[in-house]
PDB file of N, CA and C in Angstrom:
ATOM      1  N   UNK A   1      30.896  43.845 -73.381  1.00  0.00           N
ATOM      2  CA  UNK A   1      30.948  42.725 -74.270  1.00  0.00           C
ATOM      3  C   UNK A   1      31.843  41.660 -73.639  1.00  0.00           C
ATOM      4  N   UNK A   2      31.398  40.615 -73.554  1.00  0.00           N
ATOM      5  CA  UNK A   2      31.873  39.410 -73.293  1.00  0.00           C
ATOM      6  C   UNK A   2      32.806  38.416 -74.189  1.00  0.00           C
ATOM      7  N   UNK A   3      33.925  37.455 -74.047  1.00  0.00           N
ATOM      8  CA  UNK A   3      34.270  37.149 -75.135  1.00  0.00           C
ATOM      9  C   UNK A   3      34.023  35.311 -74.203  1.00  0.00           C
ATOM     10  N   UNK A   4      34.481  34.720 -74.727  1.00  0.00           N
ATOM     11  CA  UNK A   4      34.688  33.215 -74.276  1.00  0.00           C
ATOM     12  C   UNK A   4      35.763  32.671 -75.162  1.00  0.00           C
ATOM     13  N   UNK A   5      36.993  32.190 -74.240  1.00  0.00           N
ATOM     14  CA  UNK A   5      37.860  31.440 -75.376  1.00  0.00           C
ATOM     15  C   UNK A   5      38.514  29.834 -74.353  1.00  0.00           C
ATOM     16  N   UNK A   6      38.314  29.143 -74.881  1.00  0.00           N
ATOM     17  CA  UNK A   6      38.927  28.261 -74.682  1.00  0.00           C
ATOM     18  C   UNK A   6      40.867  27.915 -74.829  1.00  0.00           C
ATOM     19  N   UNK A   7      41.169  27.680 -73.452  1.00  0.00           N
ATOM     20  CA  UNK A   7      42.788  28.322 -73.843  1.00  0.00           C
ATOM     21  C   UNK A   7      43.270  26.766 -72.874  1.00  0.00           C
ATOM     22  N   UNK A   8      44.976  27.049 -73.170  1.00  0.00           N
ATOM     23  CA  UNK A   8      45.740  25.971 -72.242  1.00  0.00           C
ATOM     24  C   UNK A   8      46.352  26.499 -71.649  1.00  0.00           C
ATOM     25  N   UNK A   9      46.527  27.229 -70.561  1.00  0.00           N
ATOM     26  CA  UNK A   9      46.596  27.539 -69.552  1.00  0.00           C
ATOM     27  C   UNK A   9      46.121  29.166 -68.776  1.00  0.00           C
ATOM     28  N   UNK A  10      46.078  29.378 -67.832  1.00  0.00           N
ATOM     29  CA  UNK A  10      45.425  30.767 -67.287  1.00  0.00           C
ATOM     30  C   UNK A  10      46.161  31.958 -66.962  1.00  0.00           C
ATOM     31  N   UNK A  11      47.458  31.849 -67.605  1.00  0.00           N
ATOM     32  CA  UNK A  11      48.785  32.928 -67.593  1.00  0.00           C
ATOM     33  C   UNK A  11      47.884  33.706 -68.649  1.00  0.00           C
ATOM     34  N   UNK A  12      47.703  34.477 -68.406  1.00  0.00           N
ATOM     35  CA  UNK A  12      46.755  35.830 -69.267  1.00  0.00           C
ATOM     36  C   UNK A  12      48.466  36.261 -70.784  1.00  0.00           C
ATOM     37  N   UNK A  13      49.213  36.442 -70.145  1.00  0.00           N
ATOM     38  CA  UNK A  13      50.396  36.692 -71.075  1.00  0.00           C
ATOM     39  C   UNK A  13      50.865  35.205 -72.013  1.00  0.00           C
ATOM     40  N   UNK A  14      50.664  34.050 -71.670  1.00  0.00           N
ATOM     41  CA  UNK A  14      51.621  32.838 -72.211  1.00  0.00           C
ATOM     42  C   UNK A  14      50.422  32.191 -72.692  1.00  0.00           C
ATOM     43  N   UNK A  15      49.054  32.254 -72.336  1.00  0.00           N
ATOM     44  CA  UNK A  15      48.080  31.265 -72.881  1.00  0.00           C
ATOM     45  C   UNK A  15      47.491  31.589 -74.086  1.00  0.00           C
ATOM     46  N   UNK A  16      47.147  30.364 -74.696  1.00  0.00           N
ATOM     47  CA  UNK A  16      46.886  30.151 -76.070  1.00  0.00           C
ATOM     48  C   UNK A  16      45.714  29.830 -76.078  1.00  0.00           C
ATOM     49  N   UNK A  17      45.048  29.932 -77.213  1.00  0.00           N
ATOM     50  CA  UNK A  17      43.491  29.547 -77.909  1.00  0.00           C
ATOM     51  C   UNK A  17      43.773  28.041 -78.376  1.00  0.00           C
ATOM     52  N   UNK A  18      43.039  26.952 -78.054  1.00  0.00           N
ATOM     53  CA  UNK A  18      42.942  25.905 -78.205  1.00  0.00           C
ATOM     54  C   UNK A  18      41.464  25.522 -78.539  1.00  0.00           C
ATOM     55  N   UNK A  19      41.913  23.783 -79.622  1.00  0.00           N
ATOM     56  CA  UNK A  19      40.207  23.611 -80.166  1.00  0.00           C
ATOM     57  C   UNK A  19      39.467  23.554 -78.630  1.00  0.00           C
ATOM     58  N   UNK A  20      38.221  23.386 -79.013  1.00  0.00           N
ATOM     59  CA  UNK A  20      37.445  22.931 -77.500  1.00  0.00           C
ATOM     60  C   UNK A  20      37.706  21.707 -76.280  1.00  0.00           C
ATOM     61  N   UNK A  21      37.954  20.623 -77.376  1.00  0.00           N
ATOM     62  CA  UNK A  21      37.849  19.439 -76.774  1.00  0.00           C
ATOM     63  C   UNK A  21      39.773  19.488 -76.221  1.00  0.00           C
ATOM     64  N   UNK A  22      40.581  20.395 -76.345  1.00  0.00           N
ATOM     65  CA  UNK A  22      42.162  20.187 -75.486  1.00  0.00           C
ATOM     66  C   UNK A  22      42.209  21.438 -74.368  1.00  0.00           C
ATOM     67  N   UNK A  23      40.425  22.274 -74.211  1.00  0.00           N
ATOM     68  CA  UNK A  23      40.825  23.478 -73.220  1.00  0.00           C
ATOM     69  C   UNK A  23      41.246  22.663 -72.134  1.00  0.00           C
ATOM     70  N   UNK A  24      41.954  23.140 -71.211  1.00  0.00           N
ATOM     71  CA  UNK A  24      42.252  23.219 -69.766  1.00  0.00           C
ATOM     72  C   UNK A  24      41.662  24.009 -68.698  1.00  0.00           C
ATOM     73  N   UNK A  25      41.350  25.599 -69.652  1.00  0.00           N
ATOM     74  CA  UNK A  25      40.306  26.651 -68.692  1.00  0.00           C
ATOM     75  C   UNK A  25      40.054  27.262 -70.064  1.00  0.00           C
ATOM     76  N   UNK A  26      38.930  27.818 -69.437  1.00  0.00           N
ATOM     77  CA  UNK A  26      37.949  28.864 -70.144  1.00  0.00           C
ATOM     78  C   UNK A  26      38.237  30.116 -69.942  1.00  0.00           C
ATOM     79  N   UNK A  27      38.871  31.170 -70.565  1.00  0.00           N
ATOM     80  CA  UNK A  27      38.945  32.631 -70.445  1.00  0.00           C
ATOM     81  C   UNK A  27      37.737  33.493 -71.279  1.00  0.00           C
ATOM     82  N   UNK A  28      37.333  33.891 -69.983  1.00  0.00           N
ATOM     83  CA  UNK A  28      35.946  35.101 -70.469  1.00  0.00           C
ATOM     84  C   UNK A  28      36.505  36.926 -70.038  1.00  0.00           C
ATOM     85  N   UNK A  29      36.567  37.459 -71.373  1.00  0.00           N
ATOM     86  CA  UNK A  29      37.514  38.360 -71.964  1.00  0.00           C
ATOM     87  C   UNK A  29      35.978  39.619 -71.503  1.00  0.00           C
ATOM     88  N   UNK A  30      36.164  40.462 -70.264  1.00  0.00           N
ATOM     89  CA  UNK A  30      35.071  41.784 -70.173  1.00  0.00           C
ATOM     90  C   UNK A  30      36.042  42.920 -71.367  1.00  0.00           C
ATOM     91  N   UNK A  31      35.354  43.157 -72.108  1.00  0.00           N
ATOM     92  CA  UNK A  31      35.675  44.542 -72.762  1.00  0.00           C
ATOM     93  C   UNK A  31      34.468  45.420 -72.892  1.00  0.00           C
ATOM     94  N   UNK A  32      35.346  46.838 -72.632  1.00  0.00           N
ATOM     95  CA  UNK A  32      34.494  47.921 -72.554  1.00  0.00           C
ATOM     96  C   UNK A  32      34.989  48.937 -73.603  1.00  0.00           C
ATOM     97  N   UNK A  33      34.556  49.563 -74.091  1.00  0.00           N
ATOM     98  CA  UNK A  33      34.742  51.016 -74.257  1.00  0.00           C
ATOM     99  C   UNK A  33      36.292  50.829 -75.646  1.00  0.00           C
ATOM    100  N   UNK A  34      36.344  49.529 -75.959  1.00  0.00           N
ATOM    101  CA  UNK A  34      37.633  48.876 -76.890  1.00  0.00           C
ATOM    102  C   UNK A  34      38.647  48.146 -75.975  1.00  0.00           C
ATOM    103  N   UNK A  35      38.401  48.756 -74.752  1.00  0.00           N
ATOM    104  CA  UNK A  35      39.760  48.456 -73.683  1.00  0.00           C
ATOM    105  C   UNK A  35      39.451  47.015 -73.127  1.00  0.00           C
ATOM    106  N   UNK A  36      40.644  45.977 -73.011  1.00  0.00           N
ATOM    107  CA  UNK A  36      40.132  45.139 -72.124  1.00  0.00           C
ATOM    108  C   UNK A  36      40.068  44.990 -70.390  1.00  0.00           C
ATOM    109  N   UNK A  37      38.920  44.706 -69.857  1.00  0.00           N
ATOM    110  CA  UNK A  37      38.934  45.636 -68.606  1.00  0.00           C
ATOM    111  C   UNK A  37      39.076  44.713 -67.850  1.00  0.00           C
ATOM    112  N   UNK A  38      38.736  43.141 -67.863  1.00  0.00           N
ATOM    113  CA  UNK A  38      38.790  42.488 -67.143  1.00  0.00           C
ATOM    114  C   UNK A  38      38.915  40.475 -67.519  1.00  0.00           C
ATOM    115  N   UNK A  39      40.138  39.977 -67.031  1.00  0.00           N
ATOM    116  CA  UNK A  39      40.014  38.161 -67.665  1.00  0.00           C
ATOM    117  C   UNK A  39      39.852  37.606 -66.393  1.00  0.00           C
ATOM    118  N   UNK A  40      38.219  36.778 -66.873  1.00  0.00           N
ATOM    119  CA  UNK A  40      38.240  35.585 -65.421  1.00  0.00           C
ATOM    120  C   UNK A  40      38.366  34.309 -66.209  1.00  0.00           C
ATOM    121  N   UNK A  41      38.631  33.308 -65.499  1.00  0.00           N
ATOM    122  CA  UNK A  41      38.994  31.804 -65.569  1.00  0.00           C
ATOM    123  C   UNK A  41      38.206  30.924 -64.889  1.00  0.00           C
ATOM    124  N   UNK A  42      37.877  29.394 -65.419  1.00  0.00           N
ATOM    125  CA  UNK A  42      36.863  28.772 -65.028  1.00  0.00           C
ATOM    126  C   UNK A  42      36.920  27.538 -65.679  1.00  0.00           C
ATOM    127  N   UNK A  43      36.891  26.047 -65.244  1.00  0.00           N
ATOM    128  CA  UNK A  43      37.203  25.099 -65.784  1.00  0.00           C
ATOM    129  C   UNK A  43      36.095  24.656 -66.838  1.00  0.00           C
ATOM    130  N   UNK A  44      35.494  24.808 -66.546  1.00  0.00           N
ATOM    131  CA  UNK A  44      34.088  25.013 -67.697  1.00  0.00           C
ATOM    132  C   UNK A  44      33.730  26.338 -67.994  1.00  0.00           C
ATOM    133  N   UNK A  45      33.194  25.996 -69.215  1.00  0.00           N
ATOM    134  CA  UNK A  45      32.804  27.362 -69.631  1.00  0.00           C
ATOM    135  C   UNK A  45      31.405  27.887 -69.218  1.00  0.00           C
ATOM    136  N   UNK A  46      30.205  26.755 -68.661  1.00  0.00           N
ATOM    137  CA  UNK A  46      29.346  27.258 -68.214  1.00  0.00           C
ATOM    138  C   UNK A  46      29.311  27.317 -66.410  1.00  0.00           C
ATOM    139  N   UNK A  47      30.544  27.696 -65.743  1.00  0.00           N
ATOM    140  CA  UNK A  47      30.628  28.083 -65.137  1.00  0.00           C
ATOM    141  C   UNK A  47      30.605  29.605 -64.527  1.00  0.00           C
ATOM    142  N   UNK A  48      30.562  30.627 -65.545  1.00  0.00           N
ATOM    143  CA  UNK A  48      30.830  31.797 -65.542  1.00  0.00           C
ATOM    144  C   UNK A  48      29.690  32.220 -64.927  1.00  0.00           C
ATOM    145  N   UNK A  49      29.241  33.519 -63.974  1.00  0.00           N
ATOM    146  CA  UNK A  49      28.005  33.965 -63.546  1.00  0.00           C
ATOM    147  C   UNK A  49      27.342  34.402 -65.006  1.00  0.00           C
ATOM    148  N   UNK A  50      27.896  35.549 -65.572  1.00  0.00           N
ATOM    149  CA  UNK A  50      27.134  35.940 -66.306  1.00  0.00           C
ATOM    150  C   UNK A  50      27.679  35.993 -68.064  1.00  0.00           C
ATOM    151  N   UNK A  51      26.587  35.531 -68.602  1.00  0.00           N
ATOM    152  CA  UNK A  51      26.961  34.806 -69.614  1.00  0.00           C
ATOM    153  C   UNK A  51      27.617  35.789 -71.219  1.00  0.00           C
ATOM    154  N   UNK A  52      28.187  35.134 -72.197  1.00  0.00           N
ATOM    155  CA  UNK A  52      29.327  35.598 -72.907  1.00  0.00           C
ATOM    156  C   UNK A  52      28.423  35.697 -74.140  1.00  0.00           C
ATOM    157  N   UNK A  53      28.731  36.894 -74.712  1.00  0.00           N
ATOM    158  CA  UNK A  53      27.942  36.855 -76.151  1.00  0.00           C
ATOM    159  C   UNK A  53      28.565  36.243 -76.996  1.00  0.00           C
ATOM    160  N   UNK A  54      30.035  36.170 -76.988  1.00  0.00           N
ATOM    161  CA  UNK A  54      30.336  35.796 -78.334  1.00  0.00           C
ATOM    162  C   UNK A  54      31.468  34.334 -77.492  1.00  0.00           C
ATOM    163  N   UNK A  55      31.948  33.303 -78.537  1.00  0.00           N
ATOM    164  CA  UNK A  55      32.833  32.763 -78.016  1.00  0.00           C
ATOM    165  C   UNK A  55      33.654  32.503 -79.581  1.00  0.00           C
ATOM    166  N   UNK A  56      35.068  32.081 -79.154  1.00  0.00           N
ATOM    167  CA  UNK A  56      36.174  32.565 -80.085  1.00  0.00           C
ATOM    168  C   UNK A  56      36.560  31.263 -80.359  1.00  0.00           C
ATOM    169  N   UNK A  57      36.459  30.369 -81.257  1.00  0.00           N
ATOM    170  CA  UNK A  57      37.039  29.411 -81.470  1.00  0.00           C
ATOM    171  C   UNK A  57      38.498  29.458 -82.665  1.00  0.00           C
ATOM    172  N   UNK A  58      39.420  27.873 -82.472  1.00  0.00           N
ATOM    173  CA  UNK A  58      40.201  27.840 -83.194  1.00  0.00           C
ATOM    174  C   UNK A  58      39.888  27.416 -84.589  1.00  0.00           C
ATOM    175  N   UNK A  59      39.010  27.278 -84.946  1.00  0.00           N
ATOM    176  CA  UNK A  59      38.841  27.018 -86.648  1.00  0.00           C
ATOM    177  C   UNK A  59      37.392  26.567 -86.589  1.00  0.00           C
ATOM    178  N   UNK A  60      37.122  26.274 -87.844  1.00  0.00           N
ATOM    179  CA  UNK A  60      35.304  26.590 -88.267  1.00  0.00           C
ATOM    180  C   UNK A  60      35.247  25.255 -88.185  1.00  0.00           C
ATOM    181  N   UNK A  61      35.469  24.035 -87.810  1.00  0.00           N
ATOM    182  CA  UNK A  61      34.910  22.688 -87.513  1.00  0.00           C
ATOM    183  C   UNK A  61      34.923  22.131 -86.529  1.00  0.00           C
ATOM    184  N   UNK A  62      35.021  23.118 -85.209  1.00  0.00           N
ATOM    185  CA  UNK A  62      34.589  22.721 -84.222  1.00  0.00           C
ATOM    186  C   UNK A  62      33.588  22.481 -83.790  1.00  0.00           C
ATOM    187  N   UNK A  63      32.779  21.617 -82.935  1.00  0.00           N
ATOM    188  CA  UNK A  63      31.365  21.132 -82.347  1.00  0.00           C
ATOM    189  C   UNK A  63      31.014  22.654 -81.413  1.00  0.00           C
ATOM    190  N   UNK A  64      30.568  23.318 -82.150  1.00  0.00           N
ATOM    191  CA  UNK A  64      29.478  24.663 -81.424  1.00  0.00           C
ATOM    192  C   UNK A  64      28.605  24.905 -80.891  1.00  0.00           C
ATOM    193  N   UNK A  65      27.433  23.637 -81.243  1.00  0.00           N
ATOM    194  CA  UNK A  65      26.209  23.693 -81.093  1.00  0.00           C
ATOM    195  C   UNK A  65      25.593  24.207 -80.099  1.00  0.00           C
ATOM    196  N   UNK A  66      26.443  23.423 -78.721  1.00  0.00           N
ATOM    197  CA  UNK A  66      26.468  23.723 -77.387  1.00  0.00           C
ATOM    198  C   UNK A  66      26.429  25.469 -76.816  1.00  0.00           C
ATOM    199  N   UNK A  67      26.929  26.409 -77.805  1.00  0.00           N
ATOM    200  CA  UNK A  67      27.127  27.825 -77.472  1.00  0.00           C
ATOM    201  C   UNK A  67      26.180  28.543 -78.052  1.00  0.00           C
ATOM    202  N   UNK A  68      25.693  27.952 -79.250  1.00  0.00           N
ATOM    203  CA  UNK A  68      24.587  28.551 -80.361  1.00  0.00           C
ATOM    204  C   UNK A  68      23.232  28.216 -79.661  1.00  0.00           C
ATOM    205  N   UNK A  69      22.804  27.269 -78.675  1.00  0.00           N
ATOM    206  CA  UNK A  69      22.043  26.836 -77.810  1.00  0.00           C
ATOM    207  C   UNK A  69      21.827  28.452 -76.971  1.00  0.00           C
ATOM    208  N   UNK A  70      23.258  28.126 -76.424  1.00  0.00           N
ATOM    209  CA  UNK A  70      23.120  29.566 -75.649  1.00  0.00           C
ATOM    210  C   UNK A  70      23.041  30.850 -76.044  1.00  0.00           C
ATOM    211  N   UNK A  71      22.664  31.257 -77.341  1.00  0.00           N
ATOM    212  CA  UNK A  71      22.463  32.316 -77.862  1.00  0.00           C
ATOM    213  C   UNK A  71      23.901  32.638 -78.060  1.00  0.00           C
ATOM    214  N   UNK A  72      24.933  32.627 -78.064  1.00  0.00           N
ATOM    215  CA  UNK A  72      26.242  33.027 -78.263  1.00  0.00           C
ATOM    216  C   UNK A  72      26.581  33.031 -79.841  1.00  0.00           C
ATOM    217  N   UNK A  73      27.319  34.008 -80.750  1.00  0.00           N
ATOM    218  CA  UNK A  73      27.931  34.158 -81.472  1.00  0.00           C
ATOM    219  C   UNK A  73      29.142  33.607 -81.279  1.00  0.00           C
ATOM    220  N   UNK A  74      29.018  33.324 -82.590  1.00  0.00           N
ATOM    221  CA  UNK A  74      30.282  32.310 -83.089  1.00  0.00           C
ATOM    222  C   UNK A  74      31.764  32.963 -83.892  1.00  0.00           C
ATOM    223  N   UNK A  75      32.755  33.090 -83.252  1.00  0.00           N
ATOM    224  CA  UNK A  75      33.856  33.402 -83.957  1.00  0.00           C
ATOM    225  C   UNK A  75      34.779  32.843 -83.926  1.00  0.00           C
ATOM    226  N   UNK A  76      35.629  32.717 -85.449  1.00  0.00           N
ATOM    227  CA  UNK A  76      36.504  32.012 -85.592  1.00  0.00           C
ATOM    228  C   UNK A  76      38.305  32.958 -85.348  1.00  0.00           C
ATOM    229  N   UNK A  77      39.011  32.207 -85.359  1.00  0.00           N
ATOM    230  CA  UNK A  77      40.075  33.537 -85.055  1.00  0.00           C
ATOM    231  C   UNK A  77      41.146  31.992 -85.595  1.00  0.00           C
ATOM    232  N   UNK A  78      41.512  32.278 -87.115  1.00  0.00           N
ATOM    233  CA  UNK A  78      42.187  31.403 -87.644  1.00  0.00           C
ATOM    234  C   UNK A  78      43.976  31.168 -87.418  1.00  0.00           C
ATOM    235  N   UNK A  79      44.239  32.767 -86.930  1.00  0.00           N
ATOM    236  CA  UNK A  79      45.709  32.560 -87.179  1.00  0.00           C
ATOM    237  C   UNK A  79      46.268  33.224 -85.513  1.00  0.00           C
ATOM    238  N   UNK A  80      45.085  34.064 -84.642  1.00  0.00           N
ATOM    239  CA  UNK A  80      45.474  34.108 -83.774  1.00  0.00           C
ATOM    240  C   UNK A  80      45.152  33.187 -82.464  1.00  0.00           C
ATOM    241  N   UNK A  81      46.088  33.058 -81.765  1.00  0.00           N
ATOM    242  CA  UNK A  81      46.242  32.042 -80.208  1.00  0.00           C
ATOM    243  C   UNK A  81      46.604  32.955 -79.055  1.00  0.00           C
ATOM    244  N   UNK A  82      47.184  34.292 -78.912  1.00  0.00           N
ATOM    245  CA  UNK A  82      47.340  35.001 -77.787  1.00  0.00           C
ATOM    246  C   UNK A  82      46.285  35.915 -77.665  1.00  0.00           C
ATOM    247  N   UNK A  83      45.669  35.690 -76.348  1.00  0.00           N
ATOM    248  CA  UNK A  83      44.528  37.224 -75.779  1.00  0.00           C
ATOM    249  C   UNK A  83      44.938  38.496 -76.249  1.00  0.00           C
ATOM    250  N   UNK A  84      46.175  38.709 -76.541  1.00  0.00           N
ATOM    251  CA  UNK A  84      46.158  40.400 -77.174  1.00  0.00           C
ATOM    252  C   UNK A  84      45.766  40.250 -78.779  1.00  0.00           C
ATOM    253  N   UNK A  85      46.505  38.960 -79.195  1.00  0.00           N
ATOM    254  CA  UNK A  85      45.847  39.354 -80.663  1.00  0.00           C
ATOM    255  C   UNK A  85      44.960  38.801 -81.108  1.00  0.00           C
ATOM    256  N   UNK A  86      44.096  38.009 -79.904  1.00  0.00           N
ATOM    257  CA  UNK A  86      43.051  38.315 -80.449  1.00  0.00           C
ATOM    258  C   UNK A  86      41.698  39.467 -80.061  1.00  0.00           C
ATOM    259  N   UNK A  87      42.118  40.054 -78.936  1.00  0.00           N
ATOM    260  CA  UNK A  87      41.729  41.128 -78.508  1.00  0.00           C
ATOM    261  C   UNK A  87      41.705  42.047 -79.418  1.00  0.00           C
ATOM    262  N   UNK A  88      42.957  41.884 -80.606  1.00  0.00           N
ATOM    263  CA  UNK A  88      42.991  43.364 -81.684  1.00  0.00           C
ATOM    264  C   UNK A  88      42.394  42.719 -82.704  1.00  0.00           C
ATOM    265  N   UNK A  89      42.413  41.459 -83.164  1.00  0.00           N
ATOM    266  CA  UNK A  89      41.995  41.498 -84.247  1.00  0.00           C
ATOM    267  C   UNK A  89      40.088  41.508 -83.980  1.00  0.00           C
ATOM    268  N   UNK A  90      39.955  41.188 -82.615  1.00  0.00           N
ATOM    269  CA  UNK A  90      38.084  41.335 -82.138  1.00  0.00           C
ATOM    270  C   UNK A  90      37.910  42.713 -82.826  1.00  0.00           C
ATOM    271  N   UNK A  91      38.694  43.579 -82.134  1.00  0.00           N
ATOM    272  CA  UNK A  91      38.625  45.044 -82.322  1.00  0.00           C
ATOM    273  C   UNK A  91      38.429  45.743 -83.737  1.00  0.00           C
ATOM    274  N   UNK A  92      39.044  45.096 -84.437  1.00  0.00           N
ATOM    275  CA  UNK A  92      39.887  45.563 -85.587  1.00  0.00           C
ATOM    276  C   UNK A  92      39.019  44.171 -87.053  1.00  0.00           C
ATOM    277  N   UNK A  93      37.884  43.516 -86.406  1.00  0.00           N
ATOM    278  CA  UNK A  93      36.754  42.691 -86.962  1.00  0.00           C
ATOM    279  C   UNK A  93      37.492  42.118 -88.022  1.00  0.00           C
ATOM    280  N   UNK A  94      38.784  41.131 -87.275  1.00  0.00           N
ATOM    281  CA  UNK A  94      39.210  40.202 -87.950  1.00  0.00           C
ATOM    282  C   UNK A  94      38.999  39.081 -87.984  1.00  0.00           C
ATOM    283  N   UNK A  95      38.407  38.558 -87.133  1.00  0.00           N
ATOM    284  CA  UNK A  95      37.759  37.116 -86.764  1.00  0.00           C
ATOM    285  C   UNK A  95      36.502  37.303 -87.162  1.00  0.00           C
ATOM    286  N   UNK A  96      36.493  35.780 -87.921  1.00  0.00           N
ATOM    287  CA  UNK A  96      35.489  35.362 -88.810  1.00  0.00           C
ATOM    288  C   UNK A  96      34.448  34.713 -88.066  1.00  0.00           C
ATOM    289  N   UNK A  97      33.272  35.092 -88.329  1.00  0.00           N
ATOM    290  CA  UNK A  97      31.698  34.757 -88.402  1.00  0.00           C
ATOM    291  C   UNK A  97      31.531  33.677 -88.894  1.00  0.00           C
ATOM    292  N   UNK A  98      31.562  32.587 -87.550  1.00  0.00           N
ATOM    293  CA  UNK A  98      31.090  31.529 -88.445  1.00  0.00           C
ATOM    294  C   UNK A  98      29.798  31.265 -89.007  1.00  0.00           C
ATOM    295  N   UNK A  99      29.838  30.393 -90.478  1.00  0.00           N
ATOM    296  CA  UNK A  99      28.587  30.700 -91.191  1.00  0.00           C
ATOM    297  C   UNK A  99      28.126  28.921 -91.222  1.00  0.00           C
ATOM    298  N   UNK A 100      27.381  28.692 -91.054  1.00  0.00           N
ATOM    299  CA  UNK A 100      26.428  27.466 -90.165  1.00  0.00           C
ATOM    300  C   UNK A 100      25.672  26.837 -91.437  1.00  0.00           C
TER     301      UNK A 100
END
């Protein structure tokens, strides 16, 4: 499973989830098996080889369209900004489904 988040900066420990339009890089989150196995970085997000099922936004009024194009699921993650929490709350199906 793939994640996509738009963040401000590429320190895997210090970077934050940001709306779309203030990313700096794109973090695409490989998880396997619950574990996270692997974070790549990329100044665009459709830069990645292979593409992200879901992408994680900071709140439900962001411009999406662009990801829903790409078949990507939409999640919202309201109160978390660090890759671990939102890694647990992915896990733990705390981030909200956005509803269109």
């Amino acid at each position: 499973m793939r994640l996509l988040l738009p963040m401000n900066s590429e320190d895997v420990q210090e970077a934050e989830l940001v709306k779309i339009e203030d990313a700096t890089t794109w973090a695409q989150l490989l998880i396997e098996d619950g574990e996270l196995v692997e974070v790549n970085h990329a100044k665009k997000w459709e830069d990645f080889e292979i593409p992200s099922e879901y992408v994680v936004v900071a709140n439900s009024g962001e411009y999406v369209w662009p990801f829903i194009e790409y078949n990507m699921l939409v999640l919202v993650a309201p109160f978390q900004r660090r890759i671990d929490d939102i890694l647990e709350a992915y896990l733990f199906k705390e981030l909200h489904e956005l509803e269109y």
